[in-house]
PDB file of N, CA and C in Angstrom:
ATOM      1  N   UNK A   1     106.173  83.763  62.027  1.00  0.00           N
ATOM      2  CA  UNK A   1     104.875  84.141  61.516  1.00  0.00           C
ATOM      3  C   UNK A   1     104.295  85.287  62.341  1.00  0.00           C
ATOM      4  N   UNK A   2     103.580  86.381  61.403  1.00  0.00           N
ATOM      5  CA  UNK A   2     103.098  87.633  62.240  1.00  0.00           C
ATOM      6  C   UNK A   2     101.982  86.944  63.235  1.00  0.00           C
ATOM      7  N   UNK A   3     101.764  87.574  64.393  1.00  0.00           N
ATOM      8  CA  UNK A   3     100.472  87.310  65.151  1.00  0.00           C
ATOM      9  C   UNK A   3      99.357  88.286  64.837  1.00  0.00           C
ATOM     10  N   UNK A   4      98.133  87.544  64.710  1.00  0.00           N
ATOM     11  CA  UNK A   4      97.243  88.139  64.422  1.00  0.00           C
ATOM     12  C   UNK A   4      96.562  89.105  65.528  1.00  0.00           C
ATOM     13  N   UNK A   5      95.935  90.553  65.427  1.00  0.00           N
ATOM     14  CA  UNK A   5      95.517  91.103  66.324  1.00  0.00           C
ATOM     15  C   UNK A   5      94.286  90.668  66.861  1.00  0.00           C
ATOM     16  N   UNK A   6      94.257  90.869  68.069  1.00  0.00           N
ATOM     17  CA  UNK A   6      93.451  90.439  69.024  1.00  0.00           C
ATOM     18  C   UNK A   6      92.514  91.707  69.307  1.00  0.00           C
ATOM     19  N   UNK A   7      90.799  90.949  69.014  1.00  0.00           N
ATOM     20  CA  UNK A   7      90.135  92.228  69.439  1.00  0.00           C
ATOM     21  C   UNK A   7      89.694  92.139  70.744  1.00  0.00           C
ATOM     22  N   UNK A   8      89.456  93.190  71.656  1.00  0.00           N
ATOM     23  CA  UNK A   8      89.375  93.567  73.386  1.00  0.00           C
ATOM     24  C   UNK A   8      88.329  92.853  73.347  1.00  0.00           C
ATOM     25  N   UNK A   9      87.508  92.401  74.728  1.00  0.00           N
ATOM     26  CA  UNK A   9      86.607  92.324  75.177  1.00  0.00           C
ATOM     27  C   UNK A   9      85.866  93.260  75.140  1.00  0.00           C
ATOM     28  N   UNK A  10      84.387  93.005  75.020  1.00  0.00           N
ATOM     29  CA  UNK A  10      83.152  93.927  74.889  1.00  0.00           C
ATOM     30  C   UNK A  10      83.407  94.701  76.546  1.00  0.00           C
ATOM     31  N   UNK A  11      83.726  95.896  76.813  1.00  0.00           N
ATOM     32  CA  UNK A  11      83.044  97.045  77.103  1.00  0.00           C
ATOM     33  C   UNK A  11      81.970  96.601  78.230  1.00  0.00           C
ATOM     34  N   UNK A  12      81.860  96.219  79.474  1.00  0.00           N
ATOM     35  CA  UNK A  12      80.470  95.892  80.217  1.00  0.00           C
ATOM     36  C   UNK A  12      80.281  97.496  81.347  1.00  0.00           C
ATOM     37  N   UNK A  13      79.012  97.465  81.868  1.00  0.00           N
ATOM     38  CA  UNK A  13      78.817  98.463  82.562  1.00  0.00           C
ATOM     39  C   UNK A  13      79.473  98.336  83.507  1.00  0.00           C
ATOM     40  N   UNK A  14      79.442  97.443  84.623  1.00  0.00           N
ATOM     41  CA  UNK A  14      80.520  97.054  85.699  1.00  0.00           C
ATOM     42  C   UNK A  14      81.995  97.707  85.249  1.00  0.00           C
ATOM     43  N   UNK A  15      83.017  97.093  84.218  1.00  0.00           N
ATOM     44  CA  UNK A  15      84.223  97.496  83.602  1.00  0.00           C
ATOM     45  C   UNK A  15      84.164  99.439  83.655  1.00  0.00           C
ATOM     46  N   UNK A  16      83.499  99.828  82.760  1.00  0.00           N
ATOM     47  CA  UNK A  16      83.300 101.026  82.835  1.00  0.00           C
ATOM     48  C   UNK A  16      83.103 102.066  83.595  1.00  0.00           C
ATOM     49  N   UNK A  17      82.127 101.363  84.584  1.00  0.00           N
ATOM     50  CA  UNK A  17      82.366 101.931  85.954  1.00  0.00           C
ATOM     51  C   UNK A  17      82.968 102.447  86.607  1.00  0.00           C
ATOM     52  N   UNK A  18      83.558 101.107  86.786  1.00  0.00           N
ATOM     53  CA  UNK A  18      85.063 100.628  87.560  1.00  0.00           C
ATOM     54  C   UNK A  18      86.272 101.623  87.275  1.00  0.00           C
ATOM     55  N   UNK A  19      86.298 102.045  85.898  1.00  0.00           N
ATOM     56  CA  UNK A  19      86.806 102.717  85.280  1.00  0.00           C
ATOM     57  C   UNK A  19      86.698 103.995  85.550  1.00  0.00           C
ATOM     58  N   UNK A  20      85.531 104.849  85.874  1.00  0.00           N
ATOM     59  CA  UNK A  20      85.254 105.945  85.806  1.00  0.00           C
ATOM     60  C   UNK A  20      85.367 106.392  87.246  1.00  0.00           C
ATOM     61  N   UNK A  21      85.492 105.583  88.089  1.00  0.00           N
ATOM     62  CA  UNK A  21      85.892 105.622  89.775  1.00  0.00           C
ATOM     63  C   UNK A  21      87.173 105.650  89.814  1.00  0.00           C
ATOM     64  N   UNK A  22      88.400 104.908  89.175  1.00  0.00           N
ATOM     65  CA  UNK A  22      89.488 104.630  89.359  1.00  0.00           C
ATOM     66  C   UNK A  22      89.913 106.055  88.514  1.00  0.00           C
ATOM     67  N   UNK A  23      89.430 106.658  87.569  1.00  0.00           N
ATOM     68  CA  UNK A  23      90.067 107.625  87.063  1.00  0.00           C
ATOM     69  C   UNK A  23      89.474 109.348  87.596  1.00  0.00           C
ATOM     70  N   UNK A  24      88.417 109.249  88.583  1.00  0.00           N
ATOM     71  CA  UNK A  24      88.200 110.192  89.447  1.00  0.00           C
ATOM     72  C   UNK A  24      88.678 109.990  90.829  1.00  0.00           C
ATOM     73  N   UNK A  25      88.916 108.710  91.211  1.00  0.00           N
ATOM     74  CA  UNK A  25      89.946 108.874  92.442  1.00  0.00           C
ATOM     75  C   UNK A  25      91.794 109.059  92.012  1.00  0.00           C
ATOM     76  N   UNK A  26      91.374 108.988  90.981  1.00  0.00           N
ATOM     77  CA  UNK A  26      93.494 109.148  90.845  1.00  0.00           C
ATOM     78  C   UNK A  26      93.286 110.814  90.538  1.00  0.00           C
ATOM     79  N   UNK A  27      92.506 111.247  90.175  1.00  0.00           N
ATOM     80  CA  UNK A  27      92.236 113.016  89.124  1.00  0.00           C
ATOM     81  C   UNK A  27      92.027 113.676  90.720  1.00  0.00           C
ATOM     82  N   UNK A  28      91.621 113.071  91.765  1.00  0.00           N
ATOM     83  CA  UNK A  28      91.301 113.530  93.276  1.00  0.00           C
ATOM     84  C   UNK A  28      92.551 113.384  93.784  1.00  0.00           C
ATOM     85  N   UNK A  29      93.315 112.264  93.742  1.00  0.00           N
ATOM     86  CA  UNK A  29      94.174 112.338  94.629  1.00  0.00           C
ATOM     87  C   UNK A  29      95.775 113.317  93.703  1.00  0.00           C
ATOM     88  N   UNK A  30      95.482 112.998  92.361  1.00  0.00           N
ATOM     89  CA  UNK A  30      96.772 114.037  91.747  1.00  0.00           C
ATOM     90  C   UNK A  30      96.439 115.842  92.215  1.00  0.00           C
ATOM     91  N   UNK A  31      95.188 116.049  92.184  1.00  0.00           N
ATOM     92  CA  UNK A  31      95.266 117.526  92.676  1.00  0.00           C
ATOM     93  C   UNK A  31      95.650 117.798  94.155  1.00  0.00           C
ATOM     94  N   UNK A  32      94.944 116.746  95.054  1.00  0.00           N
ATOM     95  CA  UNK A  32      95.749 116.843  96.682  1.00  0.00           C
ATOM     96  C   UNK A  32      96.605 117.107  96.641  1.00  0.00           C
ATOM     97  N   UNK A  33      97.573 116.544  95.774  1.00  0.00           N
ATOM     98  CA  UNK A  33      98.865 116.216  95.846  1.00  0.00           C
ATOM     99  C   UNK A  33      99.568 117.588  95.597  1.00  0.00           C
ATOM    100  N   UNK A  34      99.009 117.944  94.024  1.00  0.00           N
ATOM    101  CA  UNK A  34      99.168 119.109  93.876  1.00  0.00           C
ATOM    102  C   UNK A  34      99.173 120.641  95.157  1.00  0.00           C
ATOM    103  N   UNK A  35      97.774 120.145  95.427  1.00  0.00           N
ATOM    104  CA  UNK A  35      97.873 121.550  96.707  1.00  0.00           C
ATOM    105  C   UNK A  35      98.229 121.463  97.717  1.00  0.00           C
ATOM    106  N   UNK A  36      99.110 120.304  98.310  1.00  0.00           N
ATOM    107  CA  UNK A  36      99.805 119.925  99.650  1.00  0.00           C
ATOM    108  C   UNK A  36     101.374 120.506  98.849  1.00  0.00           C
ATOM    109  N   UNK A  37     101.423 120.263  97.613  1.00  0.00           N
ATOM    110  CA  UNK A  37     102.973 120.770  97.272  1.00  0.00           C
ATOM    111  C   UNK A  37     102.941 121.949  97.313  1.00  0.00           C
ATOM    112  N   UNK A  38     101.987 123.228  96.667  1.00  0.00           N
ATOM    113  CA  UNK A  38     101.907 124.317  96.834  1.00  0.00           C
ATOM    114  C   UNK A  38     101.850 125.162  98.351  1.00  0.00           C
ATOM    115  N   UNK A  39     100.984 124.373  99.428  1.00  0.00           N
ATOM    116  CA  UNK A  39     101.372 124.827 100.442  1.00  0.00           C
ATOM    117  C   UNK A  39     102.645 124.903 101.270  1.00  0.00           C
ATOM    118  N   UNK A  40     103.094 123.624 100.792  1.00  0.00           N
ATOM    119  CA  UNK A  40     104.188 123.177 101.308  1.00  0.00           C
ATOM    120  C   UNK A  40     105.438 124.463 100.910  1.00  0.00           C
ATOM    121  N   UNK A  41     105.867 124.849  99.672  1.00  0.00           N
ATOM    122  CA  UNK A  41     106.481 125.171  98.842  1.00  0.00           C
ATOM    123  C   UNK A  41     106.060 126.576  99.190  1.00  0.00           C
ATOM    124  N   UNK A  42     105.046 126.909  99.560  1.00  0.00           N
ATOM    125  CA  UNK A  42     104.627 128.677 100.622  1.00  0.00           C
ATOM    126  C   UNK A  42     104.987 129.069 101.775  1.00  0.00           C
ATOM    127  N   UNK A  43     104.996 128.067 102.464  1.00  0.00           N
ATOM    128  CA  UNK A  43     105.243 127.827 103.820  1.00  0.00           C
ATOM    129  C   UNK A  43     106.495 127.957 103.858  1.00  0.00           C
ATOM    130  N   UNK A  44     107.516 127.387 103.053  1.00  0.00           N
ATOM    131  CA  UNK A  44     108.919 126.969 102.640  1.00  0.00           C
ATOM    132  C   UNK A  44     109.515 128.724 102.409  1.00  0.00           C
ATOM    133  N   UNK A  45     108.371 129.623 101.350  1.00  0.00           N
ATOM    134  CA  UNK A  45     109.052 130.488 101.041  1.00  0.00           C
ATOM    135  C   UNK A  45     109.190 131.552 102.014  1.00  0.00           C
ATOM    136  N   UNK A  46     107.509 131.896 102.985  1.00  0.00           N
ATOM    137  CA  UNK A  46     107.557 132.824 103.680  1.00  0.00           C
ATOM    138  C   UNK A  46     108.690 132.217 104.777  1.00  0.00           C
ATOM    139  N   UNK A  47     109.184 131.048 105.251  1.00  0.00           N
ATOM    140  CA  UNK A  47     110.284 131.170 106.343  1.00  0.00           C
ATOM    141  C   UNK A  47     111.397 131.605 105.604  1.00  0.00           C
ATOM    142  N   UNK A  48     111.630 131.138 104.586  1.00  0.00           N
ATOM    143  CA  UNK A  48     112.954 131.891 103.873  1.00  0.00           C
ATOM    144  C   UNK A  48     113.161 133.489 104.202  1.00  0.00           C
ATOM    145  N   UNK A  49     112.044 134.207 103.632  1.00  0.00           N
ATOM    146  CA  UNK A  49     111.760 135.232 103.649  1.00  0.00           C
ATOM    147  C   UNK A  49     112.111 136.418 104.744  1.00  0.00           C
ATOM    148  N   UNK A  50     111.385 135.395 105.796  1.00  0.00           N
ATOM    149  CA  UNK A  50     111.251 136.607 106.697  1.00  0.00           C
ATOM    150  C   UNK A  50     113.120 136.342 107.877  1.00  0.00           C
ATOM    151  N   UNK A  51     112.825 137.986 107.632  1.00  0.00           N
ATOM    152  CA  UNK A  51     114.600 138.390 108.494  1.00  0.00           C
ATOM    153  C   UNK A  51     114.956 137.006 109.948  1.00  0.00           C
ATOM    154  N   UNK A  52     116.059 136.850 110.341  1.00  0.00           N
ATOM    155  CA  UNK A  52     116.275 136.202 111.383  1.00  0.00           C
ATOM    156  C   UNK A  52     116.535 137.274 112.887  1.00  0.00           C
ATOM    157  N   UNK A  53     115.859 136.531 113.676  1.00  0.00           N
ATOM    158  CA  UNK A  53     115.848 137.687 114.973  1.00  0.00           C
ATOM    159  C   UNK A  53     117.327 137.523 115.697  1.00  0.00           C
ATOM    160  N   UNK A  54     117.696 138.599 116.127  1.00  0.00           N
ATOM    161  CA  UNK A  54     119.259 138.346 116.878  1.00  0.00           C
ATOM    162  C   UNK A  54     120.344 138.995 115.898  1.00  0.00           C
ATOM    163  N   UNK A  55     121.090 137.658 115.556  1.00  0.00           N
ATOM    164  CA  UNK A  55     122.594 137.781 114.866  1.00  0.00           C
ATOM    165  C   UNK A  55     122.273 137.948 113.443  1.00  0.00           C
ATOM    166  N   UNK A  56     122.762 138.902 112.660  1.00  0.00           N
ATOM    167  CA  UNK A  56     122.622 139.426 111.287  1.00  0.00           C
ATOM    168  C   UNK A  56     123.155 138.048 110.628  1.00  0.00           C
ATOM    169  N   UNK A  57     122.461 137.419 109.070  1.00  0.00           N
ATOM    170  CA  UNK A  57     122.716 136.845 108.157  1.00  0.00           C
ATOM    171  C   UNK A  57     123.930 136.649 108.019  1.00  0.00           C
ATOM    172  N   UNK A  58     124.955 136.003 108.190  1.00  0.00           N
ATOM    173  CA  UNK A  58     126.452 136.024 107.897  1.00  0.00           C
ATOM    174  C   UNK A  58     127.233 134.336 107.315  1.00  0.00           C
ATOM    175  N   UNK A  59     128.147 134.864 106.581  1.00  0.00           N
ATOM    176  CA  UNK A  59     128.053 133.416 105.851  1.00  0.00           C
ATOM    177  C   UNK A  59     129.087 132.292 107.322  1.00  0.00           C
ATOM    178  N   UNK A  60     129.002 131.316 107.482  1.00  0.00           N
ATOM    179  CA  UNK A  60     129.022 130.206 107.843  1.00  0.00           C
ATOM    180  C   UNK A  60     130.433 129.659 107.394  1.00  0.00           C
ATOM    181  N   UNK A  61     131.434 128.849 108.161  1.00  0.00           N
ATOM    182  CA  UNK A  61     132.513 128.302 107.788  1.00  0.00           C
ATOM    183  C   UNK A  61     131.921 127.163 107.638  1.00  0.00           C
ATOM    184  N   UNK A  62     132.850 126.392 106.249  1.00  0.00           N
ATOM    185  CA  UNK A  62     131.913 125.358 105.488  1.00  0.00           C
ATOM    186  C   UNK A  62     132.512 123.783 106.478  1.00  0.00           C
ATOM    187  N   UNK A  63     131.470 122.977 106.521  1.00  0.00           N
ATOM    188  CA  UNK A  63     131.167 121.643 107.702  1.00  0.00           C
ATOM    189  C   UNK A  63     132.498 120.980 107.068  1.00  0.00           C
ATOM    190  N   UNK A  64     132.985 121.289 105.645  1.00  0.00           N
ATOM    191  CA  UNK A  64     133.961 120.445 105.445  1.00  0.00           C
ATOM    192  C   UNK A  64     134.859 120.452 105.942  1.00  0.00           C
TER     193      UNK A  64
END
């Protein structure tokens, strides 16, 4: 036999709240996140970037 749908609970101010905190601390912590990766990922590029002092770039005999 099908089950019949179930309607939600009424909506209280408390619930809603609750709600509107939990979805501005996750919208806060996804952009941190965001701009700790971007720095990260800058930081990452300018060492790539810049020349090595000493012995010229040369390829490496492989660890295998």
């Amino acid at each position: 036999m099908p089950k019949t749908p179930k309607s939600s609970p009424p909506k209280t101010a408390k619930t809603k709240a609750n709600r509107a905190k939990r979805r501005r601390l996750l919208l806060a912590m996804r952009l941190t996140v965001q701009k700790e990766k971007a720095e990260r990922a800058e930081r990452h590029a300018n060492i790539r970037q810049a020349p090595r002092a000493g012995k010229p770039r040369t390829r490496r005999a492989s660890r295998r």
